[in-house]
Protein backbone atom coordinates (compact mmCIF):
# COMPACT_ATOMS: atom_id res chain seq x y z
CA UNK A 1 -24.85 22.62 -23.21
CA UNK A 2 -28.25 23.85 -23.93
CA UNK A 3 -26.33 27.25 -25.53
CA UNK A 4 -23.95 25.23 -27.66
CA UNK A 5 -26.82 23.60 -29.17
CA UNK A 6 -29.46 26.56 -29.54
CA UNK A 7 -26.04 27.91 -31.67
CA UNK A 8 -25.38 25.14 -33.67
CA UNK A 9 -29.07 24.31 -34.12
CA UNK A 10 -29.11 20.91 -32.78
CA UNK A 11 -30.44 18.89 -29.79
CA UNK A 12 -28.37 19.09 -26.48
CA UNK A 13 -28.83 15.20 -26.50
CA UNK A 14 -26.74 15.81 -30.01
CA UNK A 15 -24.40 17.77 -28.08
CA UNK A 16 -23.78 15.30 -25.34
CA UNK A 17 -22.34 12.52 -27.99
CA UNK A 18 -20.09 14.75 -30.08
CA UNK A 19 -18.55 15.45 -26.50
CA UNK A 20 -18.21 12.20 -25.21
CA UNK A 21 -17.22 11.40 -29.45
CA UNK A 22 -19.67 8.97 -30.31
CA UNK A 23 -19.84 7.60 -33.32
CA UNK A 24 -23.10 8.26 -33.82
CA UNK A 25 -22.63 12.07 -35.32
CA UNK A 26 -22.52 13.02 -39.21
CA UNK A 27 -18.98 15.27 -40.07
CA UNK A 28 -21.08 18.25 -40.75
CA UNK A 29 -23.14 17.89 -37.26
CA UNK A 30 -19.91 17.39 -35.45
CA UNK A 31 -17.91 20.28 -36.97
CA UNK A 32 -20.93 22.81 -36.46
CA UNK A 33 -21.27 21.70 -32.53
CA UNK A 34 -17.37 22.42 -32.18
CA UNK A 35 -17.27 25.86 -34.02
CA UNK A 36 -20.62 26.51 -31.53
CA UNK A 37 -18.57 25.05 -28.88
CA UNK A 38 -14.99 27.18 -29.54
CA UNK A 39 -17.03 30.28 -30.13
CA UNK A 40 -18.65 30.01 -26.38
CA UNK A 41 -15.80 28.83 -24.54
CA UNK A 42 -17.88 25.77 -23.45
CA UNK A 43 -16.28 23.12 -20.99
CA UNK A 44 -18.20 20.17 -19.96
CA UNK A 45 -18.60 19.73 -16.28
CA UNK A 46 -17.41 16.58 -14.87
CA UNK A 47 -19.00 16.49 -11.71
CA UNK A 48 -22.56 17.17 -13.66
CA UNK A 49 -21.55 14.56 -16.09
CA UNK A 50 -20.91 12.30 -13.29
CA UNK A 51 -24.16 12.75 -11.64
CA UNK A 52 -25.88 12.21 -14.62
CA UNK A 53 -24.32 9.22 -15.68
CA UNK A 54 -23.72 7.52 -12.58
CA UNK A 55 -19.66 7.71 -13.82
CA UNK A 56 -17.14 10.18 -12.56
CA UNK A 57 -14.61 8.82 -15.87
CA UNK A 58 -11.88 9.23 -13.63
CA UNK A 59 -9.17 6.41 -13.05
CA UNK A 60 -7.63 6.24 -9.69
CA UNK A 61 -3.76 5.17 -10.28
CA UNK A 62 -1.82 4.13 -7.06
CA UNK A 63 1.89 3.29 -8.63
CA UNK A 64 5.52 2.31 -6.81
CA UNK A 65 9.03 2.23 -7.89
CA UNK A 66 8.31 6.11 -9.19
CA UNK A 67 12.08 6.89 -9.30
CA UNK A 68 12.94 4.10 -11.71
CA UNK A 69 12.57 4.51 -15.55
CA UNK A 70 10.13 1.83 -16.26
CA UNK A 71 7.16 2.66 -13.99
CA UNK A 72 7.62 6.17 -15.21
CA UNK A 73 7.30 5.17 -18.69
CA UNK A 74 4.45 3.04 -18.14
CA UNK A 75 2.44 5.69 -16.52
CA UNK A 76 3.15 8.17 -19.02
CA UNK A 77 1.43 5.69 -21.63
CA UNK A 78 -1.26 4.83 -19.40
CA UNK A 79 -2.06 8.59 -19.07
CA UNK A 80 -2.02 9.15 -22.71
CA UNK A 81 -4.49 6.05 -24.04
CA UNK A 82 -6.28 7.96 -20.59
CA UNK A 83 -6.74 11.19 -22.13
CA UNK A 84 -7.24 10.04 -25.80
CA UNK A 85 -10.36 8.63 -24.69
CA UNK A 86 -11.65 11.81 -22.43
CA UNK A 87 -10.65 9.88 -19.01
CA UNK A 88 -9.13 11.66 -16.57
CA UNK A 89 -6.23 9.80 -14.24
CA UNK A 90 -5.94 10.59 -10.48
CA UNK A 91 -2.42 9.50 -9.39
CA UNK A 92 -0.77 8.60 -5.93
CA UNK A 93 2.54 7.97 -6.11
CA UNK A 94 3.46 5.03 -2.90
CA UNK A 95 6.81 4.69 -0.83
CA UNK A 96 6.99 1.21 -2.07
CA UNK A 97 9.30 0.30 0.73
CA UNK A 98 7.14 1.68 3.46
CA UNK A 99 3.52 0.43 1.67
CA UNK A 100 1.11 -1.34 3.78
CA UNK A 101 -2.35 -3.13 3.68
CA UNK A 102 -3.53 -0.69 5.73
CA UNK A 103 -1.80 2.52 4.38
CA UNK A 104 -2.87 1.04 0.90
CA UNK A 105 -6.59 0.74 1.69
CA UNK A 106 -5.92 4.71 2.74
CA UNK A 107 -5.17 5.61 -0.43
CA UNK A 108 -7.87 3.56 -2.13
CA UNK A 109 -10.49 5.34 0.33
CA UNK A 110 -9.29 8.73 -0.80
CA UNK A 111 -9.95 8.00 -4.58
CA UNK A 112 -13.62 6.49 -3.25
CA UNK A 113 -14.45 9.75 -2.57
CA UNK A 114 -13.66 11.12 -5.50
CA UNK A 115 -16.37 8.62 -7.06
CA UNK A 116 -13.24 6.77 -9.34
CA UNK A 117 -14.56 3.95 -12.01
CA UNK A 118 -12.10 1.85 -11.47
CA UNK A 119 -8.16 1.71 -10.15
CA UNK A 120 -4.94 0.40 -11.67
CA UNK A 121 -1.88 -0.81 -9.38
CA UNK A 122 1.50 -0.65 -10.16
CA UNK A 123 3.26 -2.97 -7.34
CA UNK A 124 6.63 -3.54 -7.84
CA UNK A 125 7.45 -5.25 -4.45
CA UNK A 126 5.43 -8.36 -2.87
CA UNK A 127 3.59 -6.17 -0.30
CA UNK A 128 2.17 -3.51 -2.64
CA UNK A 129 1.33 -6.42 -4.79
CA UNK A 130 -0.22 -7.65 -2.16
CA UNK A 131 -1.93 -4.93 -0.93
CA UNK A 132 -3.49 -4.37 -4.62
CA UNK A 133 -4.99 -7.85 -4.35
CA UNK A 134 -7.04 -7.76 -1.48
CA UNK A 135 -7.74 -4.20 -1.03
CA UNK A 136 -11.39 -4.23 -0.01
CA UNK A 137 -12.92 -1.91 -3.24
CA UNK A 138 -15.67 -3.38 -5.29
CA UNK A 139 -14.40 -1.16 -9.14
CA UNK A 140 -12.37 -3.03 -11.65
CA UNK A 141 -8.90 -3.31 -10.76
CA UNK A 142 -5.59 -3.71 -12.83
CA UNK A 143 -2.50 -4.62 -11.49
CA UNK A 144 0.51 -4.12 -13.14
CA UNK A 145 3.27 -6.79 -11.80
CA UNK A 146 5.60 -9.64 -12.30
CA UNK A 147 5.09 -12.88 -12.45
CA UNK A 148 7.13 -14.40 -9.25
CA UNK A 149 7.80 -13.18 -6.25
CA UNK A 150 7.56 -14.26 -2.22
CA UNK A 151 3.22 -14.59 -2.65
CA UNK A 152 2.11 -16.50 -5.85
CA UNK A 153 -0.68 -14.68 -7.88
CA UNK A 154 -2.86 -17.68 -7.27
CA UNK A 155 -2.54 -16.73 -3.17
CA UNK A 156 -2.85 -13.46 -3.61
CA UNK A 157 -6.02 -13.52 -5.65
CA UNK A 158 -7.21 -16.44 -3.68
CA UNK A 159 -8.09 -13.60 -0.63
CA UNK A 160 -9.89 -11.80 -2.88
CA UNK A 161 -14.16 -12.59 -3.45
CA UNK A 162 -14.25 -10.17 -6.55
CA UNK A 163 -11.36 -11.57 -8.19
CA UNK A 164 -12.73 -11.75 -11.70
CA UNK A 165 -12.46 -7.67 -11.38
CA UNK A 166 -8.61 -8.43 -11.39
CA UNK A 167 -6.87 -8.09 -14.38
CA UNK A 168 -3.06 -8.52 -14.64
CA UNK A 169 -0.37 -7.14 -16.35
CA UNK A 170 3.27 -6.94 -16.85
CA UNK A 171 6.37 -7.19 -18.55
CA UNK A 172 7.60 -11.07 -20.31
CA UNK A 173 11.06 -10.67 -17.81
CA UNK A 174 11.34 -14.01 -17.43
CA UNK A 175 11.25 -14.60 -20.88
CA UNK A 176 13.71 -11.71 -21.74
CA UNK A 177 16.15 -13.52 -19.02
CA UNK A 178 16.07 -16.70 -21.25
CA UNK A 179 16.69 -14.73 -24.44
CA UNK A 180 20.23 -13.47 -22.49
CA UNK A 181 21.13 -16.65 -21.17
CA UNK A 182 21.11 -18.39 -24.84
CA UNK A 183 22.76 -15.42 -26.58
CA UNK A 184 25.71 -15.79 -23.64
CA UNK A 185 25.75 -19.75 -24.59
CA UNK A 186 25.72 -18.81 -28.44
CA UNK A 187 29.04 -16.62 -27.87
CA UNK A 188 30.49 -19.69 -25.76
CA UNK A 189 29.91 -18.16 -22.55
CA UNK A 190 29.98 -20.87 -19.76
CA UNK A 191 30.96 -19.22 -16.50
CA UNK A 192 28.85 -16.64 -15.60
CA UNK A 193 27.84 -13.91 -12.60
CA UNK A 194 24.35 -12.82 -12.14
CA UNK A 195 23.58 -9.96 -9.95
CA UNK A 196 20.66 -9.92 -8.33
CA UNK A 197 18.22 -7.57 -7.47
CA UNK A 198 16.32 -6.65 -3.50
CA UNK A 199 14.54 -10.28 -3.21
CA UNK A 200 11.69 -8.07 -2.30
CA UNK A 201 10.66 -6.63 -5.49
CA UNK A 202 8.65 -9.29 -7.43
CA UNK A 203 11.03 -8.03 -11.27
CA UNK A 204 14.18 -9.11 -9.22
CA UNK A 205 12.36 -12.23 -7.93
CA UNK A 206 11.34 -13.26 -11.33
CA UNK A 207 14.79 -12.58 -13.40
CA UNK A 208 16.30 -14.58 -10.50
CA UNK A 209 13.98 -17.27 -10.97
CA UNK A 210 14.44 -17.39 -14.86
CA UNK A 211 18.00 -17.14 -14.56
CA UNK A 212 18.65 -20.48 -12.24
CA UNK A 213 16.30 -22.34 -14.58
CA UNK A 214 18.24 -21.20 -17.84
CA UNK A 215 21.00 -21.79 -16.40
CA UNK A 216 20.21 -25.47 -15.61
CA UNK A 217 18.73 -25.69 -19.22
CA UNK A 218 22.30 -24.55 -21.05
CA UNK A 219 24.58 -26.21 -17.87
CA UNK A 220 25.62 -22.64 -17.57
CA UNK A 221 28.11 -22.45 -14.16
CA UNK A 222 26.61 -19.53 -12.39
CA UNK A 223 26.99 -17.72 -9.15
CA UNK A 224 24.95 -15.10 -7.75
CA UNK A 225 25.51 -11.94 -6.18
CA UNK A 226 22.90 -10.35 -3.67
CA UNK A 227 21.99 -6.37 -4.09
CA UNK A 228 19.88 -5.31 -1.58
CA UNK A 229 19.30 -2.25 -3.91
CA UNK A 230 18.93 -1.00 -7.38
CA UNK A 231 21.79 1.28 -6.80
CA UNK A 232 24.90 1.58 -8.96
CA UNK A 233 26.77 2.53 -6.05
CA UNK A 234 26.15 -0.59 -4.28
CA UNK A 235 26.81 -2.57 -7.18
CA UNK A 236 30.34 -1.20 -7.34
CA UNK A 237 31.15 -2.04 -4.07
CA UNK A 238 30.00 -6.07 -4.18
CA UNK A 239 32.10 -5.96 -7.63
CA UNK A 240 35.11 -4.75 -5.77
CA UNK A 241 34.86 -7.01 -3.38
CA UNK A 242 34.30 -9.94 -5.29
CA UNK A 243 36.67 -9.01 -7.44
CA UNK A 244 39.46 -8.77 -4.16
CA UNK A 245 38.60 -11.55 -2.70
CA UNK A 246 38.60 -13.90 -6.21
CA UNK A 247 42.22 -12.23 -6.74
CA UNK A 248 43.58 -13.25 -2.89
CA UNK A 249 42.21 -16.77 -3.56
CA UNK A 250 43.64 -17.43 -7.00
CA UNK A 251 39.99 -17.23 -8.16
CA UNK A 252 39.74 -16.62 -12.11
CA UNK A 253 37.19 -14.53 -12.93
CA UNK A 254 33.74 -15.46 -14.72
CA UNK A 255 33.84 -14.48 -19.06
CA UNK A 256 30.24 -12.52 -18.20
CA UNK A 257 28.48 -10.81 -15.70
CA UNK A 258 24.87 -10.48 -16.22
CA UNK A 259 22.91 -7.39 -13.90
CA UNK A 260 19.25 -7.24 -12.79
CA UNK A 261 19.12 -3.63 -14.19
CA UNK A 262 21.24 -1.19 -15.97
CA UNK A 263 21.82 1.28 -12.90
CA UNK A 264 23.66 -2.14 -11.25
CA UNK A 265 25.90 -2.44 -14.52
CA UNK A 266 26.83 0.98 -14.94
CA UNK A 267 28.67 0.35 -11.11
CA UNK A 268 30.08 -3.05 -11.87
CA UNK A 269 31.63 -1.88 -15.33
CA UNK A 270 33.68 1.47 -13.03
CA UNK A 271 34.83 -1.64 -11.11
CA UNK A 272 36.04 -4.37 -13.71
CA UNK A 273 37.69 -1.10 -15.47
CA UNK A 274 39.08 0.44 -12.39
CA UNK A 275 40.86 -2.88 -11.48
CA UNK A 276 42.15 -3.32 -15.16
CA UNK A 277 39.43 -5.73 -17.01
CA UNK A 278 38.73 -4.68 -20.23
CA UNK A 279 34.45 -5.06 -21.37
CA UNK A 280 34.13 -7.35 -23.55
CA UNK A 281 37.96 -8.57 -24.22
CA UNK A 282 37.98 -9.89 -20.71
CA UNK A 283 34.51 -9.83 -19.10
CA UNK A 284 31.08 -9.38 -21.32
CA UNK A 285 28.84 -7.24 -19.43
CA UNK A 286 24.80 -7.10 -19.70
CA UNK A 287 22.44 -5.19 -18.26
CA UNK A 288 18.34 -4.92 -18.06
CA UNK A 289 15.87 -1.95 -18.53
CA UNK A 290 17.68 -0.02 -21.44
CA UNK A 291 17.70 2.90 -19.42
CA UNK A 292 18.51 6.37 -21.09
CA UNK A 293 22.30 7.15 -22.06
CA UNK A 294 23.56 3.18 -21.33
CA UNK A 295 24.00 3.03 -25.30
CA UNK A 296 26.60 5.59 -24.68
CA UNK A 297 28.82 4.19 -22.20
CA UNK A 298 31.96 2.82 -23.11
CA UNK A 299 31.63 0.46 -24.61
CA UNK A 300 27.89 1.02 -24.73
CA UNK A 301 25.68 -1.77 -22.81
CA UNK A 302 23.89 -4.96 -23.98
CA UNK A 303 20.76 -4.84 -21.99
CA UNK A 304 17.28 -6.02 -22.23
CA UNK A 305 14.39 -4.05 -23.89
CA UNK A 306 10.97 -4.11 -21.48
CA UNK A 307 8.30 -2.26 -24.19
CA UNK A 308 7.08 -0.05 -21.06
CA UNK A 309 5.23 2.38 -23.41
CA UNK A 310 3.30 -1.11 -24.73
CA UNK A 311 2.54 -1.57 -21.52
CA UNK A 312 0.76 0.77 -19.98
CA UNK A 313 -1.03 0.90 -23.61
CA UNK A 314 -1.92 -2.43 -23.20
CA UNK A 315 -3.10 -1.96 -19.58
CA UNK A 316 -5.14 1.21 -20.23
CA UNK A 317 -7.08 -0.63 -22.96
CA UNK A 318 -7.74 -4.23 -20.69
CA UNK A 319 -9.38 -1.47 -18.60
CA UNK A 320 -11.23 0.11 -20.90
CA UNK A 321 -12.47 -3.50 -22.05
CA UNK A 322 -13.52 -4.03 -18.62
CA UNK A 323 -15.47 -1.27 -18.72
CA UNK A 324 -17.01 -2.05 -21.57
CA UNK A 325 -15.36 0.44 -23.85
CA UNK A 326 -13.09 -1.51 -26.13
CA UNK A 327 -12.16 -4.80 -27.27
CA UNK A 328 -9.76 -7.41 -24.84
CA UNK A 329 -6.18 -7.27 -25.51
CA UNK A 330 -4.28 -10.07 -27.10
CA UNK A 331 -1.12 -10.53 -24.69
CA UNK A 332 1.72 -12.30 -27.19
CA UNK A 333 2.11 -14.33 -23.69
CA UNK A 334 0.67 -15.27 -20.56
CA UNK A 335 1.70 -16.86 -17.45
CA UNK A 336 0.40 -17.47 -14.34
CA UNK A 337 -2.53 -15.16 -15.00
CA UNK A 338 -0.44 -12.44 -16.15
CA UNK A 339 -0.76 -11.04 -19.27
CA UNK A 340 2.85 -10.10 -20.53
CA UNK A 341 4.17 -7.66 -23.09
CA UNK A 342 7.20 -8.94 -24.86
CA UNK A 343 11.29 -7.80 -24.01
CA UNK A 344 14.04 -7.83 -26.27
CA UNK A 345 17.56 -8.41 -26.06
CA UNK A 346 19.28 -5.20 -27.45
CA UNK A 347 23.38 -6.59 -28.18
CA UNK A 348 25.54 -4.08 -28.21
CA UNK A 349 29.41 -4.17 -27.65
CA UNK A 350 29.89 -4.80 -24.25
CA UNK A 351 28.84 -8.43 -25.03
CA UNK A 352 31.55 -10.20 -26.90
CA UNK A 353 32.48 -14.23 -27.63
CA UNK A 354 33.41 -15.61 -24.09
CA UNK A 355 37.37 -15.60 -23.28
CA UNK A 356 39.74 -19.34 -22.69
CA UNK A 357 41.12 -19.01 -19.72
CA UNK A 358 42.96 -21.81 -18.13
């Protein structure tokens, strides 16, 4: 640092805030410090930096559900706000399934040593949202999650002393669940399936939840289907077999069927087409997530829009405002603590105007 300044004729304390890009630097001083910079090959040292400051700038990210689109996306924008503001992100990706309070505090201990300023969680199911809550680490926290599942947020914080450390985030799904149910009413839909997600992951938990109380709201008949899985293959087989056992009993069949995620619809539209049912002449079909290629299925999918990328924006900067290095964010909504980043109901043509039958 000391070089880079002698060249650009400066003070090394002038140095210091063109590379951490304060404000504080006239264009001129700034552009002479990089040229002296580029022409010496000159990287700051992060562990010096660290010991200097007291901060290592390093974000310790412990994230579940890694194989599904959304976390992935949500990451990727967390990691870019990240970088944009010269933070780096240490990541741990977690068996979500096999997560525990003890395996989680593990993980937590590793990024200690590594000096972290402060963690986000993405917990997808109740335990790792559990586990993010009362994890014993004294850093800011943010926890990326949904807003029902087996624990309330207001139990799980409730173990936590440094609880005001806790910020939470996530996605407005039970809003987005309302948005479908009153679009199905709209297009005279009355009789409708909902497939559920595994009861263990808080998203499924909370488009369940929003789904019996819309439901109620528009005296929509519903029944629901149990997935114990995400899986498209599963959802292919409980469609078959409803679909058997509603044609043995003289059953008709509902004029929707509504999925807790697009992988789920993809294997109940192979069934209603593999037993004859045209999408949406005979049975609307929607889905959730807007994963890749669903707008080119045939017919392509309705589905909800989560704003993942707005997301993990939105959760990088509520952690740089806890650290003092930015503004609060505005959620549009917030509920039970959470502050929620808005879904939208993308129509497309496998939702049509709900069939008579007799």
């Amino acid at each position: 640092m000391f070089e880079v300044a002698r060249l650009a004729g400066v003070s090394h304390q002038t140095v210091s805030r063109v590379i951490n890009k304060s404000k504080d630097v006239s264009e001129p001083t700034r552009r002479k410090v990089e040229e002296a910079i580029r022409q010496l090959g000159y990287r700051p040292s992060n562990s010096a930096r660290a010991l200097a400051s007291s901060h290592s700038r390093t974000i310790g990210l412990v994230a579940g559900g890694v194989s599904l689109f959304g976390p992935v996306s949500t990451i990727t924008a967390i990691e870019t706000v990240a970088r944009s503001h010269g933070l780096f992100m240490s990541v741990m990706m977690v068996n979500e399934a096999a997560c525990t309070l003890h395996g989680f505090q593990e993980l937590c201990g590793t990024f200690l040593e590594q000096n972290v300023d402060a963690f986000i969680f993405i917990t997808p199911t109740d335990t790792m949202f559990q586990a993010a809550c009362q994890v014993n680490v004294t850093q800011p926290r943010i926890v990326v999650t949904s807003t029902h599942g087996s624990m309330s947020i207001e139990e799980a914080l409730s173990h936590n002393p440094g609880s005001d450390r806790v910020a939470l985030t996530g996605i407005d799904q039970w809003g987005a669940i309302q948005q479908v149910a009153r679009q199905l009413v709209q297009l005279g839909h009355r009789r409708v399936l909902y497939m559920a997600g595994p009861p263990e992951w808080r998203d499924a938990s909370t488009r369940l939840a929003s789904w019996w109380k819309a439901c109620a709201r528009y005296h929509v008949k519903t029944a629901v289907v149990h997935a114990r899985s995400w899986e498209s293959a599963e959802s292919y087989t409980l469609m078959n077999h409803l679909i058997d056992q509603r044609g043995m009993n003289g059953t008709s069949m509902p004029t929707a069927v509504v999925t807790a995620n697009d992988n789920q619809a993809v294997g109940v539209a192979r069934s209603l087409q593999e037993h004859g049912l045209r999408i949406p002449q005979d049975v609307s079909l929607v889905g959730f997530d807007d994963i890749p290629t669903v707008d080119n299925l045939n017919p392509p999918l309705s589905t909800v829009r989560p704003r993942f990328e707005e997301l993990g924006t939105a959760t990088m900067r509520q952690l740089l405002a806890i650290l003092h290095q930015g503004q609060p964010v505005e959620f549009p909504t917030t509920r039970h603590g959470v502050g929620l980043i808005q879904a939208d109901v993308v129509p497309r043509r496998s939702l049509g105007r709900a069939v008579r039958r007799s």
